[in-house]
Protein backbone atom coordinates (compact mmCIF):
# COMPACT_ATOMS: atom_id res chain seq x y z
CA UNK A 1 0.00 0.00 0.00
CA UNK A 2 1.05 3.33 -1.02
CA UNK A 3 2.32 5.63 1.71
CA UNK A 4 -0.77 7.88 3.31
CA UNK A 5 0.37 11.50 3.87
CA UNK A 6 -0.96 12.22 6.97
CA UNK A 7 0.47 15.96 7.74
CA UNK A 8 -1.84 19.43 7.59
CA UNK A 9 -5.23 17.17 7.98
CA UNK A 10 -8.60 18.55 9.32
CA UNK A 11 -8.99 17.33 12.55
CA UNK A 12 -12.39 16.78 14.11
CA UNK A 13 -12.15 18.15 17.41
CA UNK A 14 -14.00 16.72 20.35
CA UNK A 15 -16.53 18.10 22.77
CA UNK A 16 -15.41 19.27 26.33
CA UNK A 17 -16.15 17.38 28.93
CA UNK A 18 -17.26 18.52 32.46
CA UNK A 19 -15.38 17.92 35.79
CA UNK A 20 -17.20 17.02 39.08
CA UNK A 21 -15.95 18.41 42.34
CA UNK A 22 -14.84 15.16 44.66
CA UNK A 23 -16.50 17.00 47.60
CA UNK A 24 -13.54 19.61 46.95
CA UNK A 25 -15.61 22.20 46.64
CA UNK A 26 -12.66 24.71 47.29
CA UNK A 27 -10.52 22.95 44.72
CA UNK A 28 -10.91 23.35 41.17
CA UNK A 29 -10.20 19.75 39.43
CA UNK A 30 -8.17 19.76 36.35
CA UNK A 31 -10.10 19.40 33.11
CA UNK A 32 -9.10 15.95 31.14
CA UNK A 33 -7.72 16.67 27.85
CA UNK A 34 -10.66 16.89 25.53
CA UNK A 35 -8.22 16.87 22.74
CA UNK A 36 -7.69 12.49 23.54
CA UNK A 37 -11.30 11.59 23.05
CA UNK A 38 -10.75 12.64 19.14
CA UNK A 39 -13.65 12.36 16.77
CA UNK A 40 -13.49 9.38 14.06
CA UNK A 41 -10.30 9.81 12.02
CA UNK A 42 -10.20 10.47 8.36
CA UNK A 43 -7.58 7.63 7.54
CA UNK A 44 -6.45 4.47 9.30
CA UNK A 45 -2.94 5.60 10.84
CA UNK A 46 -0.65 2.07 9.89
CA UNK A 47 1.77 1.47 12.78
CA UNK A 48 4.62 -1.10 13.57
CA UNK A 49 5.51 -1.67 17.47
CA UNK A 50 9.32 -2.71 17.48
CA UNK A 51 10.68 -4.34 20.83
CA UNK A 52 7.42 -6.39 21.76
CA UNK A 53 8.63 -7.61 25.28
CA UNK A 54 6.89 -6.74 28.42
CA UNK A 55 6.73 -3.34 27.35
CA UNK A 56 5.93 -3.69 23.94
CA UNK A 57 3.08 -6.02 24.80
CA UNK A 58 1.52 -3.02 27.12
CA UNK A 59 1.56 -0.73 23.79
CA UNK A 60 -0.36 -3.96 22.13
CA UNK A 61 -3.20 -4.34 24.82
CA UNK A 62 -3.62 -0.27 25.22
CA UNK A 63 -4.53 0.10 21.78
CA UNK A 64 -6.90 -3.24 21.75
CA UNK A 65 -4.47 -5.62 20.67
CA UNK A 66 -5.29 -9.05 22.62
CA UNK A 67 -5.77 -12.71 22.18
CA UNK A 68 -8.55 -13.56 24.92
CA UNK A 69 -7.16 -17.09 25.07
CA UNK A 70 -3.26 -16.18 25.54
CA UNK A 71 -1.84 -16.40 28.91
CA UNK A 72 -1.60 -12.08 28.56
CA UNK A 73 -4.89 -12.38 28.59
CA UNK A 74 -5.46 -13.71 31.73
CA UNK A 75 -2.39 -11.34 33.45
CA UNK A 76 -4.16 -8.67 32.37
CA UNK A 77 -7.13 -7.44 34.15
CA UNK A 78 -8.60 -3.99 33.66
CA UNK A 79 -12.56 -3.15 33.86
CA UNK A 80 -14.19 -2.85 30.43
CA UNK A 81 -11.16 -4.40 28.79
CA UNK A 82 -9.11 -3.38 25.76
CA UNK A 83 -11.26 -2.36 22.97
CA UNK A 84 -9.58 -1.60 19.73
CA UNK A 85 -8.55 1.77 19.61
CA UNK A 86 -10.16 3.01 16.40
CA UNK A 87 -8.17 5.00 13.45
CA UNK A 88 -4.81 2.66 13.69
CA UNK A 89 -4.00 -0.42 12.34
CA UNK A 90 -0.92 -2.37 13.36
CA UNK A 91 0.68 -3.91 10.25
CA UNK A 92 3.90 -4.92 11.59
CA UNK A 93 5.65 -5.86 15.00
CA UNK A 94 9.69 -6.68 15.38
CA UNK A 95 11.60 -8.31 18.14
CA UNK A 96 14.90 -10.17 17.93
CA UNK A 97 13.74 -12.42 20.82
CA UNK A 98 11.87 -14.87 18.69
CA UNK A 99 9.53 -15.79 21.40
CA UNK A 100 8.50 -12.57 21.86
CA UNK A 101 7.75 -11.50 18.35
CA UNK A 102 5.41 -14.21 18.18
CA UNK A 103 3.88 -12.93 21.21
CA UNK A 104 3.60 -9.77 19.65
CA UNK A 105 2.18 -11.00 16.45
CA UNK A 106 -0.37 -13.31 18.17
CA UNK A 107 -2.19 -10.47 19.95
CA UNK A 108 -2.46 -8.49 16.53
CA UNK A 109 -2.95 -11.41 14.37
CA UNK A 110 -6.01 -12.64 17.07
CA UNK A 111 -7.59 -8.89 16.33
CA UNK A 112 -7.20 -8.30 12.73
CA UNK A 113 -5.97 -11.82 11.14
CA UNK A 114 -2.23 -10.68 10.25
CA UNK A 115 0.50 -8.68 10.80
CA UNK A 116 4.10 -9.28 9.54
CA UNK A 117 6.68 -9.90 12.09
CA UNK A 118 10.28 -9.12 11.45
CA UNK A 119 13.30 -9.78 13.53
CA UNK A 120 15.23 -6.78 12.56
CA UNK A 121 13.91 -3.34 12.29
CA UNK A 122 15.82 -2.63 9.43
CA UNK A 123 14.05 -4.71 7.24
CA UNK A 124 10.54 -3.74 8.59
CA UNK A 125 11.73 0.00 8.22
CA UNK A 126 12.12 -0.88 4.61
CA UNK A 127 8.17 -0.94 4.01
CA UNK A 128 6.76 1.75 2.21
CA UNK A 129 3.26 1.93 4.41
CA UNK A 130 4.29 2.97 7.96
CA UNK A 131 3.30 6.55 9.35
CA UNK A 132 4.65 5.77 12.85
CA UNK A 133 6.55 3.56 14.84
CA UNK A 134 6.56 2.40 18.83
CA UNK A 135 9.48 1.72 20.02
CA UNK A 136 10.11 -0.15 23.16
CA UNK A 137 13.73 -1.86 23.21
CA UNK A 138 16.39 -1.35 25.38
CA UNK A 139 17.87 2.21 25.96
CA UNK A 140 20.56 2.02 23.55
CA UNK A 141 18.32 0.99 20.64
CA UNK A 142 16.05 3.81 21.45
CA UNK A 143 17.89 6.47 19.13
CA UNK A 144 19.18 4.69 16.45
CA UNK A 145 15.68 3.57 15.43
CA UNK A 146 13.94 6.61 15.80
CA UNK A 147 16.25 8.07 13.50
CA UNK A 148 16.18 5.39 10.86
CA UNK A 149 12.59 5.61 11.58
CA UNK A 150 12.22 9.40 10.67
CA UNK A 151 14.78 9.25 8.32
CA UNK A 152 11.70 7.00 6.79
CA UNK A 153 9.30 9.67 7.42
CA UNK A 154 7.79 8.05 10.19
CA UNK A 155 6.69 9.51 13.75
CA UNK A 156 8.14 8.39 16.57
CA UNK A 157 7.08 7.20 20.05
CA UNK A 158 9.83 6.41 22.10
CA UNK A 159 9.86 5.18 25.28
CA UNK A 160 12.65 6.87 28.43
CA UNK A 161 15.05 7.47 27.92
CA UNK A 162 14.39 8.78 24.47
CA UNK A 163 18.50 8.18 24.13
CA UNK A 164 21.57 6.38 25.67
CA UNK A 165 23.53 9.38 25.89
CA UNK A 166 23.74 13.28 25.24
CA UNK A 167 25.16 13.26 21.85
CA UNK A 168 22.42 10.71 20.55
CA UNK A 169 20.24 13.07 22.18
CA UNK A 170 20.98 16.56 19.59
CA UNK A 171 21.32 13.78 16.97
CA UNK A 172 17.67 13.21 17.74
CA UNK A 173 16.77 16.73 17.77
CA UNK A 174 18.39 17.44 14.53
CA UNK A 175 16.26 14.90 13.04
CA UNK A 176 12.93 15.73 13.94
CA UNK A 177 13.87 19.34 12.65
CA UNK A 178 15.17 18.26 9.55
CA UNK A 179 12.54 15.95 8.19
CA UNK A 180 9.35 17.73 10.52
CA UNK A 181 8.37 14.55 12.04
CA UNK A 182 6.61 14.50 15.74
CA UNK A 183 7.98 12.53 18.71
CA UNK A 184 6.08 11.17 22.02
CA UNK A 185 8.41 10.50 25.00
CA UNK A 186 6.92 7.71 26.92
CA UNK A 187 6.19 9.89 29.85
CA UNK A 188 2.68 8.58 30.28
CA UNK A 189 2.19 10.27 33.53
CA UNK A 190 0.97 13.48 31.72
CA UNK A 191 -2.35 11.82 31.52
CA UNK A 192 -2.44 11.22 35.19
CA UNK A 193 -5.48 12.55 37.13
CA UNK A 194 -3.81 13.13 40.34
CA UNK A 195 -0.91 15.10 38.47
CA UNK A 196 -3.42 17.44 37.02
CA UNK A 197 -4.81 18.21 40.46
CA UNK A 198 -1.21 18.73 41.61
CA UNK A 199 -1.15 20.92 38.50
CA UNK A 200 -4.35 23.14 40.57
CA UNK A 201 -2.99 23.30 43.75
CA UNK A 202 0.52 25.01 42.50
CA UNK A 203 -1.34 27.41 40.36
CA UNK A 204 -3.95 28.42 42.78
CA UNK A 205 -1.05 29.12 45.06
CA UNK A 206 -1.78 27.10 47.98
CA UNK A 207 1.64 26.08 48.71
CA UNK A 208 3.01 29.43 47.76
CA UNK A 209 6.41 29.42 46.03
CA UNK A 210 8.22 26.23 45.89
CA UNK A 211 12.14 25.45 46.62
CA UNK A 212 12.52 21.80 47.63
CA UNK A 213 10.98 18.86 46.06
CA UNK A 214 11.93 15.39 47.99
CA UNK A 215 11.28 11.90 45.89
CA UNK A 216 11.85 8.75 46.32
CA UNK A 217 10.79 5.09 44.54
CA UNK A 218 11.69 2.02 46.52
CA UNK A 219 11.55 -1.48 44.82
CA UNK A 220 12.58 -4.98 46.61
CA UNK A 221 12.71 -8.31 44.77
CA UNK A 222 13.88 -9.37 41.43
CA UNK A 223 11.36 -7.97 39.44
CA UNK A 224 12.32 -4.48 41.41
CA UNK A 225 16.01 -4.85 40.79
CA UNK A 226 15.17 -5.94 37.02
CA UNK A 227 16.63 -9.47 37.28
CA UNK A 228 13.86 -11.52 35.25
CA UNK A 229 12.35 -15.33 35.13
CA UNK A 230 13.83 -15.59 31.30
CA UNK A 231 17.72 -15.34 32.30
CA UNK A 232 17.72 -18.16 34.98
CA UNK A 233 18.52 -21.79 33.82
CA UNK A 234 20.73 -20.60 30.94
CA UNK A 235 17.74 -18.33 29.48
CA UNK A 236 17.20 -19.53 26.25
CA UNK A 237 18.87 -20.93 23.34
CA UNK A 238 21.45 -18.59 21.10
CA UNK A 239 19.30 -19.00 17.45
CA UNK A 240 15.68 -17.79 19.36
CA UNK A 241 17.75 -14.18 19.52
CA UNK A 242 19.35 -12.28 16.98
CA UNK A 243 22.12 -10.75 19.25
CA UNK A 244 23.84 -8.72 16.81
CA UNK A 245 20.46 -6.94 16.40
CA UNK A 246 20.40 -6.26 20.11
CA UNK A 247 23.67 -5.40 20.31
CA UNK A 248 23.57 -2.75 17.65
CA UNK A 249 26.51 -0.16 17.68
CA UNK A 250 27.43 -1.02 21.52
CA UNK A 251 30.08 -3.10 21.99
CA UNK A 252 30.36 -6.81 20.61
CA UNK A 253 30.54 -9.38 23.27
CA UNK A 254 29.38 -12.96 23.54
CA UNK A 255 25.65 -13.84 24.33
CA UNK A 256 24.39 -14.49 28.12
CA UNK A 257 20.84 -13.88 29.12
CA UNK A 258 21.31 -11.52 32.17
CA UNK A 259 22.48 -9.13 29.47
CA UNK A 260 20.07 -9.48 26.77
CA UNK A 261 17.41 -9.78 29.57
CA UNK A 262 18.65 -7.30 32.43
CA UNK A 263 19.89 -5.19 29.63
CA UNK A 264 19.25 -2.22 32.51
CA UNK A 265 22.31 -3.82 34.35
CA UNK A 266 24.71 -2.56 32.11
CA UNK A 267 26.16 0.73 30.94
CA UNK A 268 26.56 -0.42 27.11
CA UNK A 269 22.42 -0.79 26.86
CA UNK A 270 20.94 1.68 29.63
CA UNK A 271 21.22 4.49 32.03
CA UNK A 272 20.12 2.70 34.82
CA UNK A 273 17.87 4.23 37.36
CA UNK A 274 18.67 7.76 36.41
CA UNK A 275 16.89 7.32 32.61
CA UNK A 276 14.35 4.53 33.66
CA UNK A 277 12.74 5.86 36.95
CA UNK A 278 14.34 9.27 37.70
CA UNK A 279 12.74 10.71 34.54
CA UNK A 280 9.59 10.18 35.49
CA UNK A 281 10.19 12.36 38.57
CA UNK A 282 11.83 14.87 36.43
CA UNK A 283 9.16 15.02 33.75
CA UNK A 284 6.18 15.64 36.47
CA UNK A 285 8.71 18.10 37.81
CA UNK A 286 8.79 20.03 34.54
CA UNK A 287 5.30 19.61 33.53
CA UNK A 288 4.63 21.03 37.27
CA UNK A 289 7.17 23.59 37.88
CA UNK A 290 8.31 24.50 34.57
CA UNK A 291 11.89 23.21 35.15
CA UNK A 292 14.36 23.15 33.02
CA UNK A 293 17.93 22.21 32.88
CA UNK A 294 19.38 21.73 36.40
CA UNK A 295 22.67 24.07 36.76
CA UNK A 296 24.33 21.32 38.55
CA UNK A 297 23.78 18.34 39.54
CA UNK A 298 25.76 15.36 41.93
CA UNK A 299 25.28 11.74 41.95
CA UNK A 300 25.71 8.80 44.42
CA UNK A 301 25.14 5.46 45.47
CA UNK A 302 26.49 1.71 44.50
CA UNK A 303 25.90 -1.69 43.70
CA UNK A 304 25.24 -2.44 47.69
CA UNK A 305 23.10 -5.54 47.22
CA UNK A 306 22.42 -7.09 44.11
CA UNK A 307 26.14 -7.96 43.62
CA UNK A 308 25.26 -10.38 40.18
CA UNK A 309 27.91 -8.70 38.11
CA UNK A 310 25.50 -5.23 36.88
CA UNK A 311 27.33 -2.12 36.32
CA UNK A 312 24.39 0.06 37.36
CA UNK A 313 23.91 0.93 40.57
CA UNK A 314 21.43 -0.46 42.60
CA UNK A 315 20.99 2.52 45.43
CA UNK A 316 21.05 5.70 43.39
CA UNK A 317 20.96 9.62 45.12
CA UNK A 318 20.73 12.86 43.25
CA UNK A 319 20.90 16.16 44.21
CA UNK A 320 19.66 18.49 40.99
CA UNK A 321 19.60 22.32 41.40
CA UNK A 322 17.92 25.31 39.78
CA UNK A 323 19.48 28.72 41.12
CA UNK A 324 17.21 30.42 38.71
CA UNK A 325 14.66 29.17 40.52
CA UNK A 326 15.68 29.24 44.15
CA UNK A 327 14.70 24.91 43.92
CA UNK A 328 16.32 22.02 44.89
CA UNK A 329 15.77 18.73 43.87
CA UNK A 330 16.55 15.54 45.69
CA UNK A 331 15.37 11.86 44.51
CA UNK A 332 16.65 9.35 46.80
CA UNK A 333 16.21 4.63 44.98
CA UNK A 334 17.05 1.74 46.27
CA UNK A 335 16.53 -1.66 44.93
CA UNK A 336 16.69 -3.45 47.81
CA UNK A 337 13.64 -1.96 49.78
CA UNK A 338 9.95 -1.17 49.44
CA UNK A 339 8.60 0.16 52.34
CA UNK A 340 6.76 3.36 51.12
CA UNK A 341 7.58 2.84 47.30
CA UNK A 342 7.20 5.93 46.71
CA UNK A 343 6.35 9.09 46.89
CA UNK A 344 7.08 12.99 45.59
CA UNK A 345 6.99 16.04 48.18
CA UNK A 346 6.86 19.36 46.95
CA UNK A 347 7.34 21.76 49.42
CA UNK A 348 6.22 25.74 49.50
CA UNK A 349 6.46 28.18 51.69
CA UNK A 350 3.08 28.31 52.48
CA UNK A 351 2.27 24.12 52.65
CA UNK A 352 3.65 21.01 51.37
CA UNK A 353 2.34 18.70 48.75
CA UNK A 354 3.10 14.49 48.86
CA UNK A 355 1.79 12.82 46.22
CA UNK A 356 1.66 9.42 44.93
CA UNK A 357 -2.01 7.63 44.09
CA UNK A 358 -3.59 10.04 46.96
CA UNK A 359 -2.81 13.83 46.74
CA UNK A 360 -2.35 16.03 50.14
CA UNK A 361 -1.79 19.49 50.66
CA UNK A 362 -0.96 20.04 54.59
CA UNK A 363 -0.13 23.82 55.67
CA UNK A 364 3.36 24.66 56.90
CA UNK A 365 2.97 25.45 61.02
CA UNK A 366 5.23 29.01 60.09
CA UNK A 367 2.81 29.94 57.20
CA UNK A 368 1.90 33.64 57.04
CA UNK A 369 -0.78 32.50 54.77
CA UNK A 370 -2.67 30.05 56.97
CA UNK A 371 -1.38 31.65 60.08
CA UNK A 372 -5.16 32.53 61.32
CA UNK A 373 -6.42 28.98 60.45
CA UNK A 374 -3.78 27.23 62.59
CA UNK A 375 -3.96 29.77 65.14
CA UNK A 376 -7.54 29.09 65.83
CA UNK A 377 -7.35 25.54 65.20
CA UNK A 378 -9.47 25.48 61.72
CA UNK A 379 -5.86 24.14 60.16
CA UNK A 380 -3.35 21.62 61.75
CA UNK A 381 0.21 21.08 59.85
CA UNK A 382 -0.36 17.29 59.93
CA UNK A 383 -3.60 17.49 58.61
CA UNK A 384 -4.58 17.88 55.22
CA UNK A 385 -6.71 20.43 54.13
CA UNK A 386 -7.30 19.05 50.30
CA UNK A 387 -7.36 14.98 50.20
CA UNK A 388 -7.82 13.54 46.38
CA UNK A 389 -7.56 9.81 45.84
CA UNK A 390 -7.02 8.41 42.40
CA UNK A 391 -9.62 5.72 42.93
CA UNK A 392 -7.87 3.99 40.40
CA UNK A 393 -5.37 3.14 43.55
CA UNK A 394 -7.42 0.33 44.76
CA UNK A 395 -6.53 -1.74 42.05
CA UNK A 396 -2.75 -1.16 42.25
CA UNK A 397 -1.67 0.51 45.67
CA UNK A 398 -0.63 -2.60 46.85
CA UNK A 399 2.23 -3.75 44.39
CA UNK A 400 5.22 -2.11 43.25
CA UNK A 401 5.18 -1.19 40.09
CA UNK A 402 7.55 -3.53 38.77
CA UNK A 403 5.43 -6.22 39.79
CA UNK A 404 2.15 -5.21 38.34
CA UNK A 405 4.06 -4.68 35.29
CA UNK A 406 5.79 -8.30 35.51
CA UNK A 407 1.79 -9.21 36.10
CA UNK A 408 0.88 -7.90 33.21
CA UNK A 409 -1.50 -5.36 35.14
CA UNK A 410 1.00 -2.04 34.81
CA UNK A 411 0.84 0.28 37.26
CA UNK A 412 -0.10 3.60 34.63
CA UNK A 413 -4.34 3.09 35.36
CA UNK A 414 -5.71 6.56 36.25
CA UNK A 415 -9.44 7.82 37.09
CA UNK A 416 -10.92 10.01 33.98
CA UNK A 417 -13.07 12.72 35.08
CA UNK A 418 -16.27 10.80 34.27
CA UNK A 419 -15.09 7.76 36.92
CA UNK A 420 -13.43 5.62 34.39
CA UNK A 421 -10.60 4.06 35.21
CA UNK A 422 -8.29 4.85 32.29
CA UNK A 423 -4.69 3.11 31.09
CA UNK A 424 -2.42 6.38 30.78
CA UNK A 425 -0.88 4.20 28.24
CA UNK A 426 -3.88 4.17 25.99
CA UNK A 427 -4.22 8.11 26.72
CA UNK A 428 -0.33 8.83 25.75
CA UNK A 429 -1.49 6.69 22.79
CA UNK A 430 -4.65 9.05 21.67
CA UNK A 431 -2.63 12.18 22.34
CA UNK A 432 0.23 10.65 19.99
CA UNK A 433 -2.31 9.73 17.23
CA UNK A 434 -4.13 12.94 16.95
CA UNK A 435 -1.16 14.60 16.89
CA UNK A 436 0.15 12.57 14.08
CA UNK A 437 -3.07 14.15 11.99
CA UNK A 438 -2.74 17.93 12.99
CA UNK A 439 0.83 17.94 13.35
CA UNK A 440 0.35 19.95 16.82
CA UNK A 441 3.07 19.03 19.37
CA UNK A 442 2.19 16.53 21.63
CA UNK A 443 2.06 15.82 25.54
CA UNK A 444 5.18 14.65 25.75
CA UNK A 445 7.59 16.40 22.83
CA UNK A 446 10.68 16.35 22.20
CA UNK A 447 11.15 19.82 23.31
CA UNK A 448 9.23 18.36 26.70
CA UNK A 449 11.54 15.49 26.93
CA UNK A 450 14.84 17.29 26.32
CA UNK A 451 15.38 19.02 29.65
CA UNK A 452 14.88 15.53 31.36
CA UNK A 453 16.95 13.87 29.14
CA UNK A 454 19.68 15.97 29.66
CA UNK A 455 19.09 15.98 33.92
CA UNK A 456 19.51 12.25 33.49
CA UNK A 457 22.74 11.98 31.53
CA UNK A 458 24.15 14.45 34.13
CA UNK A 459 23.60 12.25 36.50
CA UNK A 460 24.42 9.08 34.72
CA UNK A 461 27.75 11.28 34.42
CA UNK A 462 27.54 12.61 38.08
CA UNK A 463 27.93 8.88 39.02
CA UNK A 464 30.21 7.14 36.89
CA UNK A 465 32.60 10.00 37.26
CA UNK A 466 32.06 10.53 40.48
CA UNK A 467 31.85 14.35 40.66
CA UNK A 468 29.36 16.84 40.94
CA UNK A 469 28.31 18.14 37.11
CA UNK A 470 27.45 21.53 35.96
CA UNK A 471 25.64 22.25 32.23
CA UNK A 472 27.30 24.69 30.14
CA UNK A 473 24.14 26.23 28.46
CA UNK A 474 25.43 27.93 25.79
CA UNK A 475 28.16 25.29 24.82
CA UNK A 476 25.14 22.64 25.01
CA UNK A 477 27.41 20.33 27.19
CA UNK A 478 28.15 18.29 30.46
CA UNK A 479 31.22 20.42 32.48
């Protein structure tokens, strides 16, 4: 089939939905993107997932992709299910993992009969029919596809990091520019309800101004520490992978499991927790707070307890700062406990906000602003005075992320504004695929992504050299 041009289109918008209050009659809840629930497209958008692993498979089921009789089926458990997600057609998945690829291709072929399946995504790139890709492979595969992939004319979305390094990172930028494609970072927690009430709170002032944010994410086990079921008992055999596909441009060395399955272990494929958990902090951060660019940032930590032979550490601290800003920035993970999990403070002068699935404001005991309140008792500091829930908590408080993902239940559900409980997958999704038609930039750019890409390397840097790290703005670089 003849490439579809799909830039400049008419795009039917959608009608605006209506928020209700919680009870929070003093708090304003954010508005859910009208611009996701997009009216029926004009043309099918034809897309190719490549890396259809754990991951991958998420993409799959978000946009309706699912055999009911596969053992996914019965990992994953969601109310109302996974209808198809209309306008988009899947015409080709890739993996070099054969097992996986066939995964892949089952769920597609179950929905719409076929798909072609390709083990290198050089050969699937050669098709003349794809408007966008998905691409959810190691770190260090993230880049070079993209860019073969635009190169291609195709848009991109690209799971975190969106690169391996900083230089891959302006290579990436000068792409996009050059051929006018559109990129979606896989920072899914823009769609998040509780976010957008953060989003309230900081703009009706009720923290007043910020300077410290505290966060942490705790994981214990092996699917915390990324060590997975597939390496143990000599993972599987050599010919099911095509290792010099996985191994790309990094460095050639034999095949073993732990590598091609804890690929987050090692240096050569990933950043380790600064690009697969820290940016998630750092993207709320900037979709919060506006930052950009820390000035500076130092890194810490070691391989304290999972001593298996990884290179990445497995208790990571950062300390990021923005002088413009008068803000400092501290995210504290370790792999070897989950008490807590996690959780984000952001603290004002005025009040503090912690959020994770349940959003509290609490005022500060010095506030000027609530200083009558506490005074006569109508405020305490340990007491919240806004309480949201995401009631989309019950169904995943209780596990770490890691494991609901292992589960095959991911931990991105989220409460829409009409009480459905909503994948923020599938929502990142809709917001990539209407922008694909109107060529508006979506939730998650490029431009979005690039501050937290570049926070991340620093720290990757931070670590590994063990110094503290300053960016040269004007010289674009790491000093």
């Amino acid at each position: 089939m003849k490439k579809k041009v799909l830039t400049r289109r008419k795009f039917l918008g959608a009608t605006a939905g209506t928020v209700a209050a919680a009870g929070l009659k003093s708090l304003p809840l954010a508005r859910e993107d009208e611009d996701l629930l997009a009216a029926e497209p004009e043309e099918e958008i034809r897309l190719a997932v490549i890396g259809t692993g754990r991951r991958g498979q998420d993409h799959l089921v978000a946009l309706g992709y699912l055999d009911k009789t596969s053992k996914l089926a019965k990992r994953k458990r969601k109310p109302g299910g996974y209808p198809l997600e209309p306008g988009q057609r899947c015409v080709a998945v890739c993996d070099p993992f054969k097992t996986s690829l066939d995964e892949g291709a089952r769920q597609v072929r179950a929905v719409l009969g076929e798909v072609a399946a390709y083990s290198d995504y050089r050969d699937m790139l050669d098709r003349e029919d794809l408007d966008a890709v998905i691409i959810a492979t190691p770190d260090h595969l993230h880049t070079p596809i993209a860019l073969a992939a635009i190169k291609k004319g195709c848009d991109v979305f690209v799971e975190k990091s969106i690169s391996n390094n900083l230089a891959e990172t302006f290579e990436l930028e000068a792409a996009l520019e050059k051929h006018g494609r559109i990129l979606q970072a896989g920072f899914q927690s823009r769609q998040s309800y509780i976010h957008k009430q953060a989003a309230n709170v900081l703009r009706d002032g009720h923290i007043g101004k910020v300077h410290m944010v505290e966060y942490f994410m705790h994981r214990n086990g092996e699917a915390g520490a990324w060590v997975f079921p597939e390496e143990k008992d000599g993972g599987p055999a050599r010919d099911l992978i095509d290792w010099d596909v996985f191994l790309g441009d990094a460095p050639k060395v034999p095949y073993t499991p732990k590598r091609y399955f804890g690929w987050r272990c090692y240096w050569d494929y990933s950043t380790g927790i600064s690009g697969d958990i820290m940016t998630h902090l750092l993207d709320a951060m900037s979709g919060l707070l506006g930052v950009g660019v820390p000035s500076s940032v130092m890194a810490s930590g070691g391989i304290y307890y999972w001593k298996d032979g990884r290179e990445t550490p497995d208790q990571f601290n950062v300390l990021l700062e923005y002088p413009d800003q008068d803000l400092s920035i501290c995210f504290l993970s370790t792999l070897n406990n989950s008490f807590h999990k996690s959780a984000t403070r952001i603290m004002g002068e005025d009040g503090t906000i912690e959020l994770d699935w349940r959003l509290m404001v609490m005022p500060d005991r010095f506030s000027k602003k609530y200083a009558k309140q506490i005074k006569s008792g109508a405020m305490h500091p340990h007491n919240p005075f806004i309480d949201v829930m995401d009631s989309a908590a019950g169904l995943v408080v209780n596990a770490a992320p890691s494991q609901l993902w292992l589960g095959g239940m991911g931990a991105t559900l989220t409460t829409r504004e009409d009480g459905e409980i909503r994948d923020t997958t599938l929502l990142h999704h809709q917001n990539f695929l209407k922008c694909i038609r109107t060529r508006e930039q979506p939730a998650a750019s490029f431009a979005e992504a690039l501050p937290v890409t570049i926070a991340a390397h620093m720290a990757t840097v931070s670590y590994r050299e063990g110094r503290r790290v300053r960016w040269d703005a004007e010289k674009r670089q790491i000093i």
